[in-house]
C-alpha atoms as a PDB file:
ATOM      1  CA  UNK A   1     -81.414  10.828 -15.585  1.00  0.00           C
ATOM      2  CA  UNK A   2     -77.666  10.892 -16.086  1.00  0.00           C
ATOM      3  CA  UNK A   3     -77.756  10.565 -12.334  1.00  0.00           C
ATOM      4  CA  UNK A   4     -79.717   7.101 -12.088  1.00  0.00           C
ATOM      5  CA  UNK A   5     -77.650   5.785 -14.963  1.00  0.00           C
ATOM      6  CA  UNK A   6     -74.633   6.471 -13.238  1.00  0.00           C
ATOM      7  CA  UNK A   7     -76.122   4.608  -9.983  1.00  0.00           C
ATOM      8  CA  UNK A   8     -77.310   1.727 -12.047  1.00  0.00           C
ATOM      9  CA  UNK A   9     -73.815   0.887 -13.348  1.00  0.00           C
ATOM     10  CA  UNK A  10     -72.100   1.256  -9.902  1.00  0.00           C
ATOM     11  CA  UNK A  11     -74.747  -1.572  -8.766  1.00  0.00           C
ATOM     12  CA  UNK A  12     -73.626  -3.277 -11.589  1.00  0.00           C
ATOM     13  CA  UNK A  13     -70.044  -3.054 -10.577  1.00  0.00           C
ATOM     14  CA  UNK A  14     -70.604  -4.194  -6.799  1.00  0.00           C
ATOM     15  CA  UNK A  15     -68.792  -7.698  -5.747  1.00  0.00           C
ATOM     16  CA  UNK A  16     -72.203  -9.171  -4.884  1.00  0.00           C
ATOM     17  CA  UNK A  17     -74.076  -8.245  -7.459  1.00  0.00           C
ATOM     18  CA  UNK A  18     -71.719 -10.406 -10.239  1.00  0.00           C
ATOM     19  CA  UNK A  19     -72.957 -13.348  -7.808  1.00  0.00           C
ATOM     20  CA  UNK A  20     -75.020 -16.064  -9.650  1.00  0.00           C
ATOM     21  CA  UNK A  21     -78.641 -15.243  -8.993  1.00  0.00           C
ATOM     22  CA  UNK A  22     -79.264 -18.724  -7.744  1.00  0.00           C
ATOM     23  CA  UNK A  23     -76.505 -18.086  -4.883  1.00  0.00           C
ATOM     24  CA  UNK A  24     -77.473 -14.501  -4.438  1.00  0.00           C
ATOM     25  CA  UNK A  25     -81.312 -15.934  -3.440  1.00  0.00           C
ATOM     26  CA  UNK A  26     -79.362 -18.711  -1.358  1.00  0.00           C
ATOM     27  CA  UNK A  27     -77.486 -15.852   1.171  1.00  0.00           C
ATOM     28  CA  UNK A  28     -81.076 -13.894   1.134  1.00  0.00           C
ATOM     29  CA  UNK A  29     -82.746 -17.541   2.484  1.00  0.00           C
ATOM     30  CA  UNK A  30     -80.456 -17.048   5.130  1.00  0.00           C
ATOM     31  CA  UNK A  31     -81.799 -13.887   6.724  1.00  0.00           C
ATOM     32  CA  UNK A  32     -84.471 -14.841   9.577  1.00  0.00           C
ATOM     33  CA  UNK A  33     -85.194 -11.117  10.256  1.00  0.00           C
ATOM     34  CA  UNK A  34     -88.534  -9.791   8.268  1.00  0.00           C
ATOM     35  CA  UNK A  35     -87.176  -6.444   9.377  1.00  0.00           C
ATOM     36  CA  UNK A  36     -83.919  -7.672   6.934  1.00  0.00           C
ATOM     37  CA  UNK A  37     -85.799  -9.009   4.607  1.00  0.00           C
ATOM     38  CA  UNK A  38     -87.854  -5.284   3.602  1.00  0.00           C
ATOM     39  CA  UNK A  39     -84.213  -3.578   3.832  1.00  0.00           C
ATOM     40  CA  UNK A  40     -83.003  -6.075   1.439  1.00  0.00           C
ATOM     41  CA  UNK A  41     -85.903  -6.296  -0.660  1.00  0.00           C
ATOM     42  CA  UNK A  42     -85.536  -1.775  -1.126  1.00  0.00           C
ATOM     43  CA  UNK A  43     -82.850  -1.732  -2.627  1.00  0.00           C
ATOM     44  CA  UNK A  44     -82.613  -2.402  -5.959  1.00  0.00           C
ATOM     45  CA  UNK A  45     -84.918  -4.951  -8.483  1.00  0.00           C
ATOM     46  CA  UNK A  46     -82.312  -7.677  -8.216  1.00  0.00           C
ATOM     47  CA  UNK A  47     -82.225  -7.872  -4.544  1.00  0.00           C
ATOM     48  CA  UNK A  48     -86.184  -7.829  -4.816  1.00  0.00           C
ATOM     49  CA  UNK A  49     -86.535 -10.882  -6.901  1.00  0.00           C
ATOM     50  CA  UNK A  50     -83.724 -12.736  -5.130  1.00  0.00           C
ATOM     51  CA  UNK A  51     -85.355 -12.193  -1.860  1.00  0.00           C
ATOM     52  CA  UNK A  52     -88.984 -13.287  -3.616  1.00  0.00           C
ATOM     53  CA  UNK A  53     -86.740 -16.609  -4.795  1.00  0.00           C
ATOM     54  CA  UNK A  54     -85.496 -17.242  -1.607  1.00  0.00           C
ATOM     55  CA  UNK A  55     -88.874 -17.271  -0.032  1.00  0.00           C
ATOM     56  CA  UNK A  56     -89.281 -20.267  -2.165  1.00  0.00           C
ATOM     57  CA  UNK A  57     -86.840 -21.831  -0.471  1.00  0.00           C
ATOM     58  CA  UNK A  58     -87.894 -21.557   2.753  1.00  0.00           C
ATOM     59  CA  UNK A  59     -89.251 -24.423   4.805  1.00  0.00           C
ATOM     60  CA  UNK A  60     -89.888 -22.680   7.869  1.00  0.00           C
ATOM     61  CA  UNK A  61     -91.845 -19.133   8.313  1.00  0.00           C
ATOM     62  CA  UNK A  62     -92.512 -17.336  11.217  1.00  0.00           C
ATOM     63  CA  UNK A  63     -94.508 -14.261  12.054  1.00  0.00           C
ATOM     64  CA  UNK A  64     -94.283 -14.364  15.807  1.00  0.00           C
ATOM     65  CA  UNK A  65     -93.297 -11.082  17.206  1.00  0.00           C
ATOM     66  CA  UNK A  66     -94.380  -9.324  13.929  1.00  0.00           C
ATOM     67  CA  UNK A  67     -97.184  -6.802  13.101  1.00  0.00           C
ATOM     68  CA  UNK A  68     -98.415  -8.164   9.821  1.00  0.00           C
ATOM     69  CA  UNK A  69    -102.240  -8.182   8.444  1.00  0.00           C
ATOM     70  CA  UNK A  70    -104.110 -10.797   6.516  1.00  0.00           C
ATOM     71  CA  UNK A  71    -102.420  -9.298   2.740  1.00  0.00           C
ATOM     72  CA  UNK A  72     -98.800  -8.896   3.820  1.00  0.00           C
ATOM     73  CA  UNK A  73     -98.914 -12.436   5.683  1.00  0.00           C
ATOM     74  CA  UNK A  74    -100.360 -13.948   2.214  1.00  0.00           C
ATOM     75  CA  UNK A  75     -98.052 -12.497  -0.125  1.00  0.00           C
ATOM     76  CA  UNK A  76     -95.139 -14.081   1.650  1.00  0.00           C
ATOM     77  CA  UNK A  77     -96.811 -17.371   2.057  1.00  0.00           C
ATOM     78  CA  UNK A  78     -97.556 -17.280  -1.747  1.00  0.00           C
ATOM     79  CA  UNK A  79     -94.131 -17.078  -2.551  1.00  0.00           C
ATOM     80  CA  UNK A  80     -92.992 -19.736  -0.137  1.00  0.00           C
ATOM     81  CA  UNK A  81     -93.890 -22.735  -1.655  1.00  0.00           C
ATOM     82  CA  UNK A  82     -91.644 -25.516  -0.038  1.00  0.00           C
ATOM     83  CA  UNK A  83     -92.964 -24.892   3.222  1.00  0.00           C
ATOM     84  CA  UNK A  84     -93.053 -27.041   5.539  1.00  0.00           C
ATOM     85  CA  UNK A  85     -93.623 -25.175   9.254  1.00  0.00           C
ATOM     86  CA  UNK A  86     -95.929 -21.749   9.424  1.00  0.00           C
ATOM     87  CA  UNK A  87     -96.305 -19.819  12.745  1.00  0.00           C
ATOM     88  CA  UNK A  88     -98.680 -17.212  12.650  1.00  0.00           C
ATOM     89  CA  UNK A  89     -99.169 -16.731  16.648  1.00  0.00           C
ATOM     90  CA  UNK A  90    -100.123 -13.600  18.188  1.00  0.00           C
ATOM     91  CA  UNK A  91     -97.843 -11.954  19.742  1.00  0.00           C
ATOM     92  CA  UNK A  92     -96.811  -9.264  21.915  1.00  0.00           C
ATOM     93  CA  UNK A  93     -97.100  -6.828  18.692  1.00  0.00           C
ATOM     94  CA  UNK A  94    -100.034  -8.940  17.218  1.00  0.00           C
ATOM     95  CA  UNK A  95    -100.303 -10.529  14.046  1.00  0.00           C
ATOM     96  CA  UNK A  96    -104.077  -9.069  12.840  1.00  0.00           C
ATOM     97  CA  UNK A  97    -105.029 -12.178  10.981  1.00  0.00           C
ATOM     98  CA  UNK A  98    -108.987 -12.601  10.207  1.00  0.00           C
ATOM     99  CA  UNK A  99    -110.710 -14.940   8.456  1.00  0.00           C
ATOM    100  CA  UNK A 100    -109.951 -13.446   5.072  1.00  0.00           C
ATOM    101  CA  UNK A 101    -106.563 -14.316   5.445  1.00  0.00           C
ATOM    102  CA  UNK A 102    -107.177 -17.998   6.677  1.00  0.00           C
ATOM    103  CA  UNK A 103    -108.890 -17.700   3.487  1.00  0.00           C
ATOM    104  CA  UNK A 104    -106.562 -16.255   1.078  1.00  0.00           C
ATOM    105  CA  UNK A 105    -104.017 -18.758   2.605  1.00  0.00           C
ATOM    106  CA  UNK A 106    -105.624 -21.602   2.017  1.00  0.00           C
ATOM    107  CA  UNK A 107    -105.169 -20.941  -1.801  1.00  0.00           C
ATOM    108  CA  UNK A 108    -100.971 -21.414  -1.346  1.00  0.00           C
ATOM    109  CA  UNK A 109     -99.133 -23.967  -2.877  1.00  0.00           C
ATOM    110  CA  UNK A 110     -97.290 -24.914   0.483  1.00  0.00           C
ATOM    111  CA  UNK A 111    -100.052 -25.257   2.602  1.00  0.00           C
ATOM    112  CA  UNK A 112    -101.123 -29.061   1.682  1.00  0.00           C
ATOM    113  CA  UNK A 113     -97.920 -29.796   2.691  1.00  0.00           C
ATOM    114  CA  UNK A 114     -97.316 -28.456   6.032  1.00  0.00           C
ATOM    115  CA  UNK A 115     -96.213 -30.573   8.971  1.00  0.00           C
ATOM    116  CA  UNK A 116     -96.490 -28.036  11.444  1.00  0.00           C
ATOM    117  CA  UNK A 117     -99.281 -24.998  12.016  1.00  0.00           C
ATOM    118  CA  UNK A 118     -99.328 -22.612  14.342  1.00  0.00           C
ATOM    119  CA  UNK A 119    -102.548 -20.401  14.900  1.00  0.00           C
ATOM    120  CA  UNK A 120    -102.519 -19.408  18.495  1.00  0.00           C
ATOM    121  CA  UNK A 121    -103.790 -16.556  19.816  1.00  0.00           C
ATOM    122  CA  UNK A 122    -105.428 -15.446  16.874  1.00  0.00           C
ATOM    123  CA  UNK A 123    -108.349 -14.269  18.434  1.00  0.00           C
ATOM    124  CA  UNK A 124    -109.486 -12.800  14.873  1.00  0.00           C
ATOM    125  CA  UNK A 125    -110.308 -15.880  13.326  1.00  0.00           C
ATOM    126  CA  UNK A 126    -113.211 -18.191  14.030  1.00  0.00           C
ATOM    127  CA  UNK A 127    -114.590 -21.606  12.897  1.00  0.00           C
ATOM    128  CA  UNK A 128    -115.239 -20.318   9.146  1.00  0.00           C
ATOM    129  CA  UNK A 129    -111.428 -19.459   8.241  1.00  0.00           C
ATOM    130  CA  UNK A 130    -110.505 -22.561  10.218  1.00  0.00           C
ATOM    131  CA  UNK A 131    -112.312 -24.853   7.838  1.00  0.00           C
ATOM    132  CA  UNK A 132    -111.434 -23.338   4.788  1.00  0.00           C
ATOM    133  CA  UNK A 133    -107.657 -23.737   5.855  1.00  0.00           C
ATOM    134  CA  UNK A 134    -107.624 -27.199   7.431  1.00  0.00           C
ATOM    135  CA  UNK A 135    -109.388 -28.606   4.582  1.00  0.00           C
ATOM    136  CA  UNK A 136    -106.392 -27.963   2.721  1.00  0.00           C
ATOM    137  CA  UNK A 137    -103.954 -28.607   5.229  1.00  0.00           C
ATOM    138  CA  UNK A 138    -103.447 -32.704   4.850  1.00  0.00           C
ATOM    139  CA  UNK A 139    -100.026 -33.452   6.321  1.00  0.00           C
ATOM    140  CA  UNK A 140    -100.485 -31.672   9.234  1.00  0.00           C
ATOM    141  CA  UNK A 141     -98.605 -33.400  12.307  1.00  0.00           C
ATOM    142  CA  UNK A 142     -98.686 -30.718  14.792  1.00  0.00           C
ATOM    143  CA  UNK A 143    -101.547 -27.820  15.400  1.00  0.00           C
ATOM    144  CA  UNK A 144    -101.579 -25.091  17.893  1.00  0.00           C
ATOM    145  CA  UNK A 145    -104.892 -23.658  17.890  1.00  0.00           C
ATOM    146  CA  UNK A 146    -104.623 -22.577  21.254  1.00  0.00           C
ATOM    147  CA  UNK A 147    -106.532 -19.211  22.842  1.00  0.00           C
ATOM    148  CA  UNK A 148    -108.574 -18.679  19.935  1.00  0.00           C
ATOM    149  CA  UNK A 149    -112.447 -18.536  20.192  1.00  0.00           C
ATOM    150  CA  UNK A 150    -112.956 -22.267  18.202  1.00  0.00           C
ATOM    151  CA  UNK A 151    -115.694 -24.516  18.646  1.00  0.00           C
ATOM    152  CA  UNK A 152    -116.138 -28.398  17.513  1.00  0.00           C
ATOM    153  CA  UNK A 153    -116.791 -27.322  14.091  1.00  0.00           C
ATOM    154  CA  UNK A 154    -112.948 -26.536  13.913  1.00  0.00           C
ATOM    155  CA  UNK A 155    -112.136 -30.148  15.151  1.00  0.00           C
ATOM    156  CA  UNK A 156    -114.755 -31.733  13.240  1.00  0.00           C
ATOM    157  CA  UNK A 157    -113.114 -30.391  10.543  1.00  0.00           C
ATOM    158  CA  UNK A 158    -109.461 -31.493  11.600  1.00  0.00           C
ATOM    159  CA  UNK A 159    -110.855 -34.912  12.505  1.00  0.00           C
ATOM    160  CA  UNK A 160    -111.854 -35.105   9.025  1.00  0.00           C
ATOM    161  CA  UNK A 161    -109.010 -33.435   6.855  1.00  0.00           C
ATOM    162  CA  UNK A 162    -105.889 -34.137   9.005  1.00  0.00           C
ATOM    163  CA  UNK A 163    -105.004 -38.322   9.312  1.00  0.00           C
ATOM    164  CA  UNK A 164    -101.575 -37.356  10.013  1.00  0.00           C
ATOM    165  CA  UNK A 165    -101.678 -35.287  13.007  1.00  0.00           C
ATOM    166  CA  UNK A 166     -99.659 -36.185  16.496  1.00  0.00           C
ATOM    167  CA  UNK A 167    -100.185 -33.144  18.496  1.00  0.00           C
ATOM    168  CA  UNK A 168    -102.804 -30.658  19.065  1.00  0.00           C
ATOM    169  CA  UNK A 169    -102.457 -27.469  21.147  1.00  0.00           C
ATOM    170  CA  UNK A 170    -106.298 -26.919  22.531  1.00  0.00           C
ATOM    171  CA  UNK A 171    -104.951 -24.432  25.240  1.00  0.00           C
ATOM    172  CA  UNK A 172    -107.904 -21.951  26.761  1.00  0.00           C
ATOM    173  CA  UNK A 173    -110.548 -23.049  23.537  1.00  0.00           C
ATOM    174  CA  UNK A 174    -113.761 -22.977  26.490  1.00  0.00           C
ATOM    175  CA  UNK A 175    -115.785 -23.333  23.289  1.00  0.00           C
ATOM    176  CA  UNK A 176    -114.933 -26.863  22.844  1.00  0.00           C
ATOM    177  CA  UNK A 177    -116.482 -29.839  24.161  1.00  0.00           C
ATOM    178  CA  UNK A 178    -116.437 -33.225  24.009  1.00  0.00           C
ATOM    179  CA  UNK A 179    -117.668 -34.289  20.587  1.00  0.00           C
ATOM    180  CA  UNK A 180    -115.361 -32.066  19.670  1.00  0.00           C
ATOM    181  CA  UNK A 181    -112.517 -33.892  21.499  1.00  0.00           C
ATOM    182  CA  UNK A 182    -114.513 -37.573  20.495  1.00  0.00           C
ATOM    183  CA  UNK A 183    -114.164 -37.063  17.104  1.00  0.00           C
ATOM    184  CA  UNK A 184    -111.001 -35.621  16.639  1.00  0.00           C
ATOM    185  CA  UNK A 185    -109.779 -39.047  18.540  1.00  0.00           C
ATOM    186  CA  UNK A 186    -111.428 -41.469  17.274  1.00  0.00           C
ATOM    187  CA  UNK A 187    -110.255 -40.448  13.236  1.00  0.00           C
ATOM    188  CA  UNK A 188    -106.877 -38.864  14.295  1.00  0.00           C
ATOM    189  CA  UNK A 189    -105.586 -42.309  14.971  1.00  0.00           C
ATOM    190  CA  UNK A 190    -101.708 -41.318  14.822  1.00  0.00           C
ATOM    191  CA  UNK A 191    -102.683 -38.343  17.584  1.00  0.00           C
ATOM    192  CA  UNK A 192    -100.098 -38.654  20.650  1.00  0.00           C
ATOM    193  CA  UNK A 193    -100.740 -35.562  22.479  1.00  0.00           C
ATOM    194  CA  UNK A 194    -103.203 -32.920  23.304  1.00  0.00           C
ATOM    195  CA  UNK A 195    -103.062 -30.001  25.250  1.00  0.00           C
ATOM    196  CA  UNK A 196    -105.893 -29.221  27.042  1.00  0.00           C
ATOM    197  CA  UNK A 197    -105.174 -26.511  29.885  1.00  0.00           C
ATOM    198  CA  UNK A 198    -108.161 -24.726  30.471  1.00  0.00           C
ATOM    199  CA  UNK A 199    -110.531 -26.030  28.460  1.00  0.00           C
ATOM    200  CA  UNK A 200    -114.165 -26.526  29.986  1.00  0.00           C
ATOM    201  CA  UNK A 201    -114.674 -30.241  29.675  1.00  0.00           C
ATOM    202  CA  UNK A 202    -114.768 -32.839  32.531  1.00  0.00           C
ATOM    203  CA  UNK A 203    -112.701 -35.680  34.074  1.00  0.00           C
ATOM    204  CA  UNK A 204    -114.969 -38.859  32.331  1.00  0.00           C
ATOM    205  CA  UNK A 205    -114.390 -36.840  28.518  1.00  0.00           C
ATOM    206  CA  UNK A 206    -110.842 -37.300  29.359  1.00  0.00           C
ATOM    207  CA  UNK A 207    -111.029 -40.687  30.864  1.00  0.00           C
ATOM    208  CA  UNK A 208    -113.232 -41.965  27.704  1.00  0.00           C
ATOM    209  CA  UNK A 209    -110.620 -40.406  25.480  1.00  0.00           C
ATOM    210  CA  UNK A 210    -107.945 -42.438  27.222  1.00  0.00           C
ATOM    211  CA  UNK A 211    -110.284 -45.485  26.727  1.00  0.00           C
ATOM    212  CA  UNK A 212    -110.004 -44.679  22.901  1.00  0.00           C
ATOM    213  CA  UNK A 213    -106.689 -44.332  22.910  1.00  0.00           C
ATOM    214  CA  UNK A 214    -104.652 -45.777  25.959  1.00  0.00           C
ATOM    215  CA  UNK A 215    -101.214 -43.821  24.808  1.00  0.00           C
ATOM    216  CA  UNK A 216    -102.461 -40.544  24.797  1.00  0.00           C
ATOM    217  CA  UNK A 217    -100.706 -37.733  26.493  1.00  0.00           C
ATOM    218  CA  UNK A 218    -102.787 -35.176  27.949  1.00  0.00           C
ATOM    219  CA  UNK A 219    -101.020 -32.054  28.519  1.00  0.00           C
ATOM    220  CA  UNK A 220    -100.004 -30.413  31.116  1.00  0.00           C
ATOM    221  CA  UNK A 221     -98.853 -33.570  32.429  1.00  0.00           C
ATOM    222  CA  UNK A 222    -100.328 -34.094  35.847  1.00  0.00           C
ATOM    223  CA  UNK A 223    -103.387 -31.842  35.134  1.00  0.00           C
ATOM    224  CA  UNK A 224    -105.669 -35.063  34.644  1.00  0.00           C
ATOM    225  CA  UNK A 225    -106.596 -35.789  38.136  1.00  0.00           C
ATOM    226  CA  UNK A 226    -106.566 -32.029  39.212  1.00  0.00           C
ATOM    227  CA  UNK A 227    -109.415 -30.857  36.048  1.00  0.00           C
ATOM    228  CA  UNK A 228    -112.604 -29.979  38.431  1.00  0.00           C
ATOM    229  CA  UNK A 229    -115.576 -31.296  36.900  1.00  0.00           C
ATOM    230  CA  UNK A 230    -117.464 -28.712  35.427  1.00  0.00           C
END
């Protein structure tokens, strides 16, 4: 006891810790490492609550290149409410996100006002989480959704919930077709790019999605008169 009492007041005494906890949470915002983040977080209850405050802070949050699961992905994404960008890609280590957690996210503050989502690879999730989180998702300008096992229910459901968006990553969804691609044109008026490598459609969907809109990109550029009709 007299121990932890003893350790208690040296924290006390440390340079840092006589910081204003406003500036303390501003130097944790800083840190871009998750791996930094847990460190900081351990060691004492101050640290843990500055680094939960500067999570609030945040406007951009990536979990690329991490190992996290649908419960410790949410309980960051609670905390960050000013959010802006989210990338939850799979990754080399693989970020083992389900539909639960689509689900559990779409309750966060932040997520109606994204600008950016990133979902690729998540081969875990499927139309249901999708629609649960997109409905939410308003201000989205730019989706990757790529190399996940989607169908038009997913765009249906962006067509309808996302006016804002300019850029759509479709890369590898074979499950797609064109009403998918029909809808999510004709209501996404401000779209200006979609990325469409590998996807199972034909030349004419592409061509009557040009007719729609003249000044849309289809990515890769230069794949358009290669795409064998299928």
């Amino acid at each position: 006891m007299m121990r932890k009492k003893v350790e208690e007041v040296d924290d006390q005494n440390r340079p840092i810790d006589r910081l204003p906890f406003d500036l303390l949470a501003h130097i944790f915002a800083l840190l871009t490492c998750f791996k930094d983040l847990a460190q900081t977080s351990a060691v004492c209850r101050k640290w843990r609550q500055g680094v939960k405050e500067s999570l609030g802070r945040r406007e951009r949050l990536s979990f690329s290149g991490w190992k996290v699961d649908d419960d410790s992905t949410t309980r960051l994404v609670l905390h960050a409410y000013s959010l802006k960008e989210l990338d939850i890609s799979r990754s080399r280590w693989g970020c083992q996100i389900t539909d639960r957690g689509l689900y559990q996210l779409s309750t966060a503050k932040c997520i109606s006002n994204l600008s950016s989502l990133s979902l690729w690879g998540t081969t875990g999730i499927t139309d249901i989480g999708v629609v649960q989180l997109i409905s939410r998702a308003n201000s989205l300008q730019h989706l990757n959704i790529g190399g996940t096992f989607i169908t038009d229910t997913s765009l249906f459901a962006i067509a309808g919930s996302c006016p804002h968006l300019k850029t759509i990553v479709l890369w590898g969804c074979r499950h797609v077709t064109e009403n998918g691609l029909l809808a999510l044109v004709n209501k996404c008026r401000k779209l200006e790019s979609i990325n469409a490598w590998g996807m199972r459609v034909t030349v004419d969907c592409f061509i009557g999605l040009l007719t729609i809109s003249p000044a849309l990109q289809i990515e890769p550029k230069g794949m358009l008169p290669n795409i064998a009709v299928f």
